[in-house]
C-alpha atoms as a PDB file:
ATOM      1  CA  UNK A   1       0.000   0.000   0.000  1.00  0.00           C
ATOM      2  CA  UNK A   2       1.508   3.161  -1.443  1.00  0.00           C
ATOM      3  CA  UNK A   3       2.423   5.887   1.542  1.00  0.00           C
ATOM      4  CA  UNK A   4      -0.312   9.074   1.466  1.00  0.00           C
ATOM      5  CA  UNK A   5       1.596  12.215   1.298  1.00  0.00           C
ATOM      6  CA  UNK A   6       0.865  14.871   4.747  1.00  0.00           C
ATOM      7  CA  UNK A   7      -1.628  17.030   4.083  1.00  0.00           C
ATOM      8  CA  UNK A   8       0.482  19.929   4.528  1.00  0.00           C
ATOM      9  CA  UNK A   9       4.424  20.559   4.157  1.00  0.00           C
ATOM     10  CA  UNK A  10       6.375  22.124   7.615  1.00  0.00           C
ATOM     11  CA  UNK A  11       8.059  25.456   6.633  1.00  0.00           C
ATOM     12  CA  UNK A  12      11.375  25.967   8.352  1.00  0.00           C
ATOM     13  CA  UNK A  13      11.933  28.390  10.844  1.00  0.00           C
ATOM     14  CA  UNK A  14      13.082  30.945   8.558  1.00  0.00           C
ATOM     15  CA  UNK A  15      10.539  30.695   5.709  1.00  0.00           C
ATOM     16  CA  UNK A  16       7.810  30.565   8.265  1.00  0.00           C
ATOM     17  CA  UNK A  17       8.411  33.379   9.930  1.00  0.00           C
ATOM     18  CA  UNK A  18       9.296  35.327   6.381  1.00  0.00           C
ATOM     19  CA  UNK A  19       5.919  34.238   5.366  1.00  0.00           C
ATOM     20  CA  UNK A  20       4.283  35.632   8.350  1.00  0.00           C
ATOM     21  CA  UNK A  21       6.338  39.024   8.678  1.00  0.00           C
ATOM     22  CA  UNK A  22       4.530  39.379   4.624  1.00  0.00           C
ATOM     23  CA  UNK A  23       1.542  38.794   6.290  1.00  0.00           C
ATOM     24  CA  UNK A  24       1.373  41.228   9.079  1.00  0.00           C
ATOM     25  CA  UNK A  25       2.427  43.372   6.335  1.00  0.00           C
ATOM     26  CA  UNK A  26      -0.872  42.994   4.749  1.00  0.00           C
ATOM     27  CA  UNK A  27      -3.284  42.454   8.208  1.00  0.00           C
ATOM     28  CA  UNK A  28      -2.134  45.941   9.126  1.00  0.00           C
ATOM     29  CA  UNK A  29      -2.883  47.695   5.827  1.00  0.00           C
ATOM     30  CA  UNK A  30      -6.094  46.154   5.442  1.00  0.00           C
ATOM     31  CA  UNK A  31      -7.479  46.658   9.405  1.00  0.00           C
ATOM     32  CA  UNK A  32      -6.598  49.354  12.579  1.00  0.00           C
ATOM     33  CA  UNK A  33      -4.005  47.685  14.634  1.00  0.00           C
ATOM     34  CA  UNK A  34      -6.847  47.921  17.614  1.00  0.00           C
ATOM     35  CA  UNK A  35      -9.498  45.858  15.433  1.00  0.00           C
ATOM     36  CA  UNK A  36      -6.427  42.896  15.456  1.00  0.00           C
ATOM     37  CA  UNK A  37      -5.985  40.215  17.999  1.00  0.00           C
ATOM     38  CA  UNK A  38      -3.743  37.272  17.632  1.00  0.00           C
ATOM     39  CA  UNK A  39      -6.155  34.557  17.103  1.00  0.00           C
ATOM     40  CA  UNK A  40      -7.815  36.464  14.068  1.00  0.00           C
ATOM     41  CA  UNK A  41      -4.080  36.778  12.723  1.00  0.00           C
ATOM     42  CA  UNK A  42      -3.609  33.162  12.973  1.00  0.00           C
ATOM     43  CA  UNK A  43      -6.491  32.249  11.616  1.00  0.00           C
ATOM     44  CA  UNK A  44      -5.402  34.343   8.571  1.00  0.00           C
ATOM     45  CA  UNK A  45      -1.909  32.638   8.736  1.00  0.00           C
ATOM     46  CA  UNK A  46      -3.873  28.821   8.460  1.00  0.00           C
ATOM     47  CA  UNK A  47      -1.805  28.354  11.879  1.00  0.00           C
ATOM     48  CA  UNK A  48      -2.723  27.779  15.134  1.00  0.00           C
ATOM     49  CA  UNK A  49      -2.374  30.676  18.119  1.00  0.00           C
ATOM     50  CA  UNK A  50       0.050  28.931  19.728  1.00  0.00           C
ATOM     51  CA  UNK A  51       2.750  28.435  16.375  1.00  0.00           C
ATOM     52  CA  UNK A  52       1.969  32.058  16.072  1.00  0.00           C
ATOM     53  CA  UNK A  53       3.124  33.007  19.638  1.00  0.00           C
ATOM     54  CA  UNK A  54       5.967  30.702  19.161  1.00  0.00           C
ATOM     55  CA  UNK A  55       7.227  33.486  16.753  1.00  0.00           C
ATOM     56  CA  UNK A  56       5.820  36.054  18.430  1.00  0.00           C
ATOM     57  CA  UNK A  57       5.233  36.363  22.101  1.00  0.00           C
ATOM     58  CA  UNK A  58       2.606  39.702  21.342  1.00  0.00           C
ATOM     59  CA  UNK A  59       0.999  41.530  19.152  1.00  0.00           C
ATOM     60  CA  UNK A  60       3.192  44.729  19.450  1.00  0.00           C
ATOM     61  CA  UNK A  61       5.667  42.398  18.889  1.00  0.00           C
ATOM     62  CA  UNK A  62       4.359  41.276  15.506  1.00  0.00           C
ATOM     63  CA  UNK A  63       3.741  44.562  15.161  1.00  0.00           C
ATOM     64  CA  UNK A  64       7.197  46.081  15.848  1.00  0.00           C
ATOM     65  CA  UNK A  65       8.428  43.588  13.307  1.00  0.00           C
ATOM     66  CA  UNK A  66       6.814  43.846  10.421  1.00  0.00           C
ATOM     67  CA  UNK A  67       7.635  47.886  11.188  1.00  0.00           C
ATOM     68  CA  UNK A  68      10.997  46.905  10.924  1.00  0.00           C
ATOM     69  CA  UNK A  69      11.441  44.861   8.229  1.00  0.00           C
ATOM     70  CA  UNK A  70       9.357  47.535   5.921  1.00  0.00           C
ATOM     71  CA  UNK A  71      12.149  50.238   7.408  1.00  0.00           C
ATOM     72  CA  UNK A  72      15.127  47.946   6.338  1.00  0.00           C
ATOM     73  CA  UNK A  73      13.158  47.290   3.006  1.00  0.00           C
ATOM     74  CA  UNK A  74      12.704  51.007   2.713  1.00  0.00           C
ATOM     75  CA  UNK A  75      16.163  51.836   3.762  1.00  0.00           C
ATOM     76  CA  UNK A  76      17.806  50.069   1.255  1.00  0.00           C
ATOM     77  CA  UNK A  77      15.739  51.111  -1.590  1.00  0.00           C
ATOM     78  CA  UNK A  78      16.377  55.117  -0.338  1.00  0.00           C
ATOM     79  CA  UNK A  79      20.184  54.841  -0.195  1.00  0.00           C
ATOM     80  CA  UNK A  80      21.808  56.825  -2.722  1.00  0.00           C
ATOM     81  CA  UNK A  81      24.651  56.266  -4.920  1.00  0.00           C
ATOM     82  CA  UNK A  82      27.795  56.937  -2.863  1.00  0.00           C
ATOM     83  CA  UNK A  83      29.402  58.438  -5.765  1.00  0.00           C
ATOM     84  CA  UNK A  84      26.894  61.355  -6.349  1.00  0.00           C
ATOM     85  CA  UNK A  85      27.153  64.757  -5.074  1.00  0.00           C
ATOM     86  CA  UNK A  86      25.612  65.935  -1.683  1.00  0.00           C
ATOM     87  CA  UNK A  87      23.072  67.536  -3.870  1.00  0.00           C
ATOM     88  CA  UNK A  88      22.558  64.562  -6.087  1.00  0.00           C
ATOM     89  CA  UNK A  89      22.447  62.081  -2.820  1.00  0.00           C
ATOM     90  CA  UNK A  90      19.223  64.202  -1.311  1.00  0.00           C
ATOM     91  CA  UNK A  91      17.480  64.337  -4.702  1.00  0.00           C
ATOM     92  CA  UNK A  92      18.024  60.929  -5.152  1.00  0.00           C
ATOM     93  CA  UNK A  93      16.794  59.449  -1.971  1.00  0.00           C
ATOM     94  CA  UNK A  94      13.944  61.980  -2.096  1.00  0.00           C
ATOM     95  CA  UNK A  95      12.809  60.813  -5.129  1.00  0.00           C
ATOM     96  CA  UNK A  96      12.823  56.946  -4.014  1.00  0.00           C
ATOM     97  CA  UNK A  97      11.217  57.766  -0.750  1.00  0.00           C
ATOM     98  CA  UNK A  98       8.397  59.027  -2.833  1.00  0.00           C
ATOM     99  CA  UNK A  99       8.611  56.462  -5.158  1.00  0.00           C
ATOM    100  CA  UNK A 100       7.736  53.996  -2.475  1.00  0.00           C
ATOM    101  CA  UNK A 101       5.124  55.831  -0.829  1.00  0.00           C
ATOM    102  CA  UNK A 102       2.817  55.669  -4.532  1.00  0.00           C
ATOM    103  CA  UNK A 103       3.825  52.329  -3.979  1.00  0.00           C
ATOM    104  CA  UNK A 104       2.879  51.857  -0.643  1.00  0.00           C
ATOM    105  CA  UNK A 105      -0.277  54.354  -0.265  1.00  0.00           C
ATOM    106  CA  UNK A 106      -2.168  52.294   2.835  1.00  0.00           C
ATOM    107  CA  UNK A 107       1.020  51.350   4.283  1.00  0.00           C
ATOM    108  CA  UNK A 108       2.419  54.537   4.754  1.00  0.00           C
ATOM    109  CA  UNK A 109      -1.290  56.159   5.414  1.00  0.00           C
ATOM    110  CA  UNK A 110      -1.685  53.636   8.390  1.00  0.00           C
ATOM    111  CA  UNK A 111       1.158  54.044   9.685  1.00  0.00           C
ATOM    112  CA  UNK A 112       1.325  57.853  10.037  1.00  0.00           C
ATOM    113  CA  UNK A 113      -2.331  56.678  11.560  1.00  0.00           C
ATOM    114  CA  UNK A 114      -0.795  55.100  13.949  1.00  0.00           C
ATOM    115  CA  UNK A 115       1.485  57.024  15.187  1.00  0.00           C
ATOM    116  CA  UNK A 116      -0.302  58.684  17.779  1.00  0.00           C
ATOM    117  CA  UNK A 117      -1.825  55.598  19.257  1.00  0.00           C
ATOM    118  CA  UNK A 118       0.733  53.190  18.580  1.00  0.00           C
ATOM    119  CA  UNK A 119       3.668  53.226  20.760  1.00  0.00           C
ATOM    120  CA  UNK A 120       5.339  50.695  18.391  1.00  0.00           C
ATOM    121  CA  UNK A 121       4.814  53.249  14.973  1.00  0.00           C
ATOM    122  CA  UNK A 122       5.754  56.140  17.398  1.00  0.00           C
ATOM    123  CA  UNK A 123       8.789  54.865  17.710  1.00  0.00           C
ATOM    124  CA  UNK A 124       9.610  53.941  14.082  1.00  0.00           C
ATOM    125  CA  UNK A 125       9.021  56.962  13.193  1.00  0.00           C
ATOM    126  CA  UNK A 126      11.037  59.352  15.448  1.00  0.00           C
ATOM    127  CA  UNK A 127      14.011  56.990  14.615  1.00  0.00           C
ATOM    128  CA  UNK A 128      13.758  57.489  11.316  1.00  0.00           C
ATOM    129  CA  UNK A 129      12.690  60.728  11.334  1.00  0.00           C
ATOM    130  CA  UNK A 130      16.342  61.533  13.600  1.00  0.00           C
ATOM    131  CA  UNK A 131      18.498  59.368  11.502  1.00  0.00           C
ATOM    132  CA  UNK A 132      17.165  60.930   8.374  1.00  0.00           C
ATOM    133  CA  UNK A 133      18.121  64.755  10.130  1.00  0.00           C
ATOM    134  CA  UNK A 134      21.844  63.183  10.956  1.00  0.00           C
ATOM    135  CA  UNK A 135      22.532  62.524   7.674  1.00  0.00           C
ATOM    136  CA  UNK A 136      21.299  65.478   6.451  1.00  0.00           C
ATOM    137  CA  UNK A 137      23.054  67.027   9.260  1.00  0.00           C
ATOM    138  CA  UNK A 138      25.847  65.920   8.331  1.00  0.00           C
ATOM    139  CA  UNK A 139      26.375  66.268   5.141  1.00  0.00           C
ATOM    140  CA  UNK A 140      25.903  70.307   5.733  1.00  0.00           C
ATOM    141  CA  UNK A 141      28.426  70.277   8.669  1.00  0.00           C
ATOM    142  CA  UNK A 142      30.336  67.492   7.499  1.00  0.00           C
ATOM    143  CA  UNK A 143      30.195  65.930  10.517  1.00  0.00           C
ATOM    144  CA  UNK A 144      30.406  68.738  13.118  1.00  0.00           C
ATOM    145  CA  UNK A 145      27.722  69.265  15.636  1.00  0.00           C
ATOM    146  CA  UNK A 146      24.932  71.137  14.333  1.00  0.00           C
ATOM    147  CA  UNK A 147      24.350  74.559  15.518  1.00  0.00           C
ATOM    148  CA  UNK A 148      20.947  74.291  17.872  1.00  0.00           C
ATOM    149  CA  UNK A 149      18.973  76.450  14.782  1.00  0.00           C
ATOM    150  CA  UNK A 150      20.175  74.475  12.030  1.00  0.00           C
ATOM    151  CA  UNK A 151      19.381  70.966  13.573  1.00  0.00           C
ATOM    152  CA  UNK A 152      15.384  72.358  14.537  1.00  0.00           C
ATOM    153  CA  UNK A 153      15.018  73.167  11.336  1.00  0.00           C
ATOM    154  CA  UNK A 154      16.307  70.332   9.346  1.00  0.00           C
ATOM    155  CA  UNK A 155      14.151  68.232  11.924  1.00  0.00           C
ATOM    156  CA  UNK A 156      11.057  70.257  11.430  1.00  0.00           C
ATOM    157  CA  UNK A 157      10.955  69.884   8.299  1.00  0.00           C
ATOM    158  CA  UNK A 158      10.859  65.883   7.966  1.00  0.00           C
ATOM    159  CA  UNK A 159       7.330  66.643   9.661  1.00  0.00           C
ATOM    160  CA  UNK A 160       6.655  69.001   7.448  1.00  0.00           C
ATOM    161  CA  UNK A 161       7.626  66.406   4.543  1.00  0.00           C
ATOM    162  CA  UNK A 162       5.041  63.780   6.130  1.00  0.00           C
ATOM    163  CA  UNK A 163       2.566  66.497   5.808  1.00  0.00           C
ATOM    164  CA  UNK A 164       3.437  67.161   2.373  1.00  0.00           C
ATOM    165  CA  UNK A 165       3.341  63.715   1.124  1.00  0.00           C
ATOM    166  CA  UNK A 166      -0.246  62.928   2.702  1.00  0.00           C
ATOM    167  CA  UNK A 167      -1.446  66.053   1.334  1.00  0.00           C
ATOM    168  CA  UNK A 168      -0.443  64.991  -2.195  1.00  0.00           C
ATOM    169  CA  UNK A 169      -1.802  61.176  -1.455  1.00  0.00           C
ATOM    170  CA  UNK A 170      -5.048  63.020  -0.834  1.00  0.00           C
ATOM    171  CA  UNK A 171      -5.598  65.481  -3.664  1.00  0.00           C
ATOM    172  CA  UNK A 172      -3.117  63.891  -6.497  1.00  0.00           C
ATOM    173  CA  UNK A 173      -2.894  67.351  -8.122  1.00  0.00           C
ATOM    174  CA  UNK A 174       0.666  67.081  -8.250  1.00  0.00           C
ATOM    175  CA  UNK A 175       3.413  65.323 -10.091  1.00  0.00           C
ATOM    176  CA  UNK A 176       5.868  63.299  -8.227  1.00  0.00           C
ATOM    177  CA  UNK A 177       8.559  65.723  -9.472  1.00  0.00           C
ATOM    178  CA  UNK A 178       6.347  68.710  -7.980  1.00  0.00           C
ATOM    179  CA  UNK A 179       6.513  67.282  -4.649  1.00  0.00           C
ATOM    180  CA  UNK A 180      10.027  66.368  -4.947  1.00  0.00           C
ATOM    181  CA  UNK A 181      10.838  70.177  -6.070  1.00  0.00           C
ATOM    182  CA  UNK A 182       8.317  71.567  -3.649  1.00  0.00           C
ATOM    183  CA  UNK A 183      10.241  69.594  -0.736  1.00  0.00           C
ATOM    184  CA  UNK A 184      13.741  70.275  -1.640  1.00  0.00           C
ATOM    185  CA  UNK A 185      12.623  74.174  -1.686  1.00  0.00           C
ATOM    186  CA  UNK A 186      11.534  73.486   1.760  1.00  0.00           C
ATOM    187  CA  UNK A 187      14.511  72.130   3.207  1.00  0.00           C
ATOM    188  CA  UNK A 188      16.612  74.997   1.662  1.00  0.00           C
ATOM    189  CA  UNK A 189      14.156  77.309   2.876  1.00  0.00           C
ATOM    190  CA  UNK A 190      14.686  76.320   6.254  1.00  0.00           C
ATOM    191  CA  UNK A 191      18.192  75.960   6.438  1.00  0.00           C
ATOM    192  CA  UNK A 192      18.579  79.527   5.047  1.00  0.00           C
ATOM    193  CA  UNK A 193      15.899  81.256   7.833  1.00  0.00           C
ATOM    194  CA  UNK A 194      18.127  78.555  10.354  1.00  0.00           C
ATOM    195  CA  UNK A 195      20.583  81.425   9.578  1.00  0.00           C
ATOM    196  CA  UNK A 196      23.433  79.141   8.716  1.00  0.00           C
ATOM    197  CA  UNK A 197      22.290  79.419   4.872  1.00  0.00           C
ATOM    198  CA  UNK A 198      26.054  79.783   3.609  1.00  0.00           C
ATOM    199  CA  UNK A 199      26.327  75.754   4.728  1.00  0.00           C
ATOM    200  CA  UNK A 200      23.997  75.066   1.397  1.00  0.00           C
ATOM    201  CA  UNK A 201      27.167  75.457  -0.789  1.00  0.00           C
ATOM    202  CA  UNK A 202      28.265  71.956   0.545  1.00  0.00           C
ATOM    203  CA  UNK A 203      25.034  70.778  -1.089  1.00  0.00           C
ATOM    204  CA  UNK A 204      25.934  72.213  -4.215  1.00  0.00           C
ATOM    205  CA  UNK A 205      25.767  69.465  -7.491  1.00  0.00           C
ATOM    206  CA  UNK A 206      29.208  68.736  -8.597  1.00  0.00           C
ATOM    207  CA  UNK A 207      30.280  70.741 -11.652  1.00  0.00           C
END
């Protein structure tokens, strides 16, 4: 009598826990994080609760990892060329960043959602939102410690580029390349009323 095959196949560790990291990254597009409870995600996983906690003692923890594998994912596809200008560098990454958000609309919209009830997105986002200002940072001090002017206003800005890029996932009455020009204006902007404006000839495209 000829062996039946199981009725399912056992992932590995690894490929399991890939599989469910792509799922949370769907579960918390499509719902509120509140409206979420670990049984409903295993259910949507086909696995039981308890395999779920196995790779996930909590929801924020779940939660906290899919954040940060979409950061790493995001991270990598914003780095710029090494060999480009300053200048060249910011456009670049700019450009990507908003690449990815038309790419990501409910992901990004959900988590800027979250952010003021989510500890977990909180936190994503003011590290990002500080490592982003250090490079910037930076590059206009090359590596000096910001004057206390220059470093609020390079910081207020990346919340004035969230608010920029939600208004233009709203209304789409604007290119890409508008938003891209309207934010690097911005950022010069502000670094010039920082009073420190003379540091935006290190920014300056190579000849």
């Amino acid at each position: 009598m000829s062996r039946q095959p199981p009725a399912y196949t056992r992932l590995d560790v690894d490929e399991r826990r890939r599989r469910l990291l792509a799922l949370g990254a769907d579960v918390f597009t499509r719902h509120a994080y509140d409206e979420l409870s670990m049984a409903a995600i295993a259910r949507e996983a086909g696995i039981s609760k308890a395999l779920l906690y196995h790779y996930f003692p909590s929801k924020e923890a779940y939660f906290r990892a899919t954040l940060e594998q979409a950061a790493g994912e995001l991270a990598e596809r914003v780095r710029p060329d090494e060999g480009l200008s300053p200048a060249e560098q910011l456009m670049q990454s700019l450009d990507a960043f908003l690449a990815w958000i038309e790419d990501n609309e409910t992901a990004y919209r959900k988590l800027m959602q979250s952010v003021a009830s989510v500890a977990e997105a909180r936190e994503l986002v003011e590290r990002v939102r500080h490592e982003t200002a250090d490079l910037i940072l930076g590059g206009l001090t090359e590596g000096a410690e910001p004057p206390p002017e220059l470093r609020t206003a390079v910081r207020a800005w990346l919340w004035f580029m969230d608010g920029a890029c939600l208004e233009w996932l709203e209304r789409r009455d604007m290119e890409r390349a508008q938003v891209l020009g309207l934010l690097i204006g911005t950022l010069l902007g502000a670094i010039t009323a920082s009073g420190h404006g003379e540091m935006l000839a290190r920014l300056a495209p190579a000849s």
